[in-house]
Protein backbone atom coordinates (compact mmCIF):
# COMPACT_ATOMS: atom_id res chain seq x y z
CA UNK A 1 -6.72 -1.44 -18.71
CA UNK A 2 -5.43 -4.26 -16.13
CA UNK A 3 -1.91 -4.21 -17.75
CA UNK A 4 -1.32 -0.98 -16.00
CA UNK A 5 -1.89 -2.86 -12.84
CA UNK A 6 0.15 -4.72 -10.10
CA UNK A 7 -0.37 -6.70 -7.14
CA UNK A 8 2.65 -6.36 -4.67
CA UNK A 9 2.72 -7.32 -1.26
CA UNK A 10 3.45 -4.22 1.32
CA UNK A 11 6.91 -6.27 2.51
CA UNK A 12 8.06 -6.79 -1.05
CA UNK A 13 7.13 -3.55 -2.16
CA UNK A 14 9.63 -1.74 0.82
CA UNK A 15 11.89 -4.50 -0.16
CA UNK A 16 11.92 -1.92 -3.85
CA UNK A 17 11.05 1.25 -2.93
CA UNK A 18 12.49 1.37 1.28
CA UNK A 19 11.02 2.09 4.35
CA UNK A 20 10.99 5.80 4.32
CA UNK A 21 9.36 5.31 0.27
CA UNK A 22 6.35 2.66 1.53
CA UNK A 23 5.41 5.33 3.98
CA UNK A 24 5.31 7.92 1.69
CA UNK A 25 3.13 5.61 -0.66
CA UNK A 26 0.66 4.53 1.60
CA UNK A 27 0.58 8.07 3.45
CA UNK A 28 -1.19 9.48 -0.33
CA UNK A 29 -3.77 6.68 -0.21
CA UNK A 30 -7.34 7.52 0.01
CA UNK A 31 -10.20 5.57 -0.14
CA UNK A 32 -13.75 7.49 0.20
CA UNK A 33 -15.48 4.82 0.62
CA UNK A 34 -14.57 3.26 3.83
CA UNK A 35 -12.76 5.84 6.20
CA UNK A 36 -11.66 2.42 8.18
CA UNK A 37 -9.76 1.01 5.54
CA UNK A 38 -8.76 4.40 4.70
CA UNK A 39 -7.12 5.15 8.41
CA UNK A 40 -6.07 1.01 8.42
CA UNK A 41 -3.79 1.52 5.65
CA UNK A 42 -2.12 4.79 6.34
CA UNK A 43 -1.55 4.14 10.12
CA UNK A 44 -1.22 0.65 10.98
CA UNK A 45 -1.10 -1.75 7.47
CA UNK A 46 2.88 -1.21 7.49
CA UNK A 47 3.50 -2.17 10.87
CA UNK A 48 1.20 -4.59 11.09
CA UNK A 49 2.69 -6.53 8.28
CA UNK A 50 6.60 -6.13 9.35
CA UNK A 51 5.49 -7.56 12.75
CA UNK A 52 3.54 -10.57 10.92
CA UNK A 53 -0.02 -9.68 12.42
CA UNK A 54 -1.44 -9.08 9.12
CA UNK A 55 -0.54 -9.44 5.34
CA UNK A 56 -1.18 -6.59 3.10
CA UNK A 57 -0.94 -6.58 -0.94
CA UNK A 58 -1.55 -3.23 -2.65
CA UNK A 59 -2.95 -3.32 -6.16
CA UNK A 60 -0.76 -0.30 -7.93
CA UNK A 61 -1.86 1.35 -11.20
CA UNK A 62 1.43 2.00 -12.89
CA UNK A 63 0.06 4.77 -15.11
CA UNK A 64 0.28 7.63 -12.89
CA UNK A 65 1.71 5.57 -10.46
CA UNK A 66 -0.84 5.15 -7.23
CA UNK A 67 -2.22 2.58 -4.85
CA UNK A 68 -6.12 1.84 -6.11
């Protein structure tokens, strides 16, 4: 159901959950569809936001909490 889900954007979510927590999130995501996006958001969609090259929004599903 799309009540269970969020839209955040990667800077405001670290604003919530910290530095060291964002990492941690984005370090479980998987997506095995697209190995690209896959290895684009665990190695570089962090760092590209903080230093305004990209913007990033991750759609969470609260219930278990996860990116999707």
């Amino acid at each position: 159901m799309m009540e269970h889900y969020k839209i955040f954007n990667i800077l405001d979510m670290e604003e919530v959950i910290g530095e060291t927590g964002i990492k941690e999130l984005l370090s479980g995501f998987y997506c095995p569809k697209n190995k690209n996006i896959r290895r684009f958001v665990k190695n570089n969609a962090y760092e590209f936001a903080r230093k305004k090259l990209s913007v990033t929004y991750l759609v969470i599903d609260q219930d278990p909490f996860q990116i999707i």
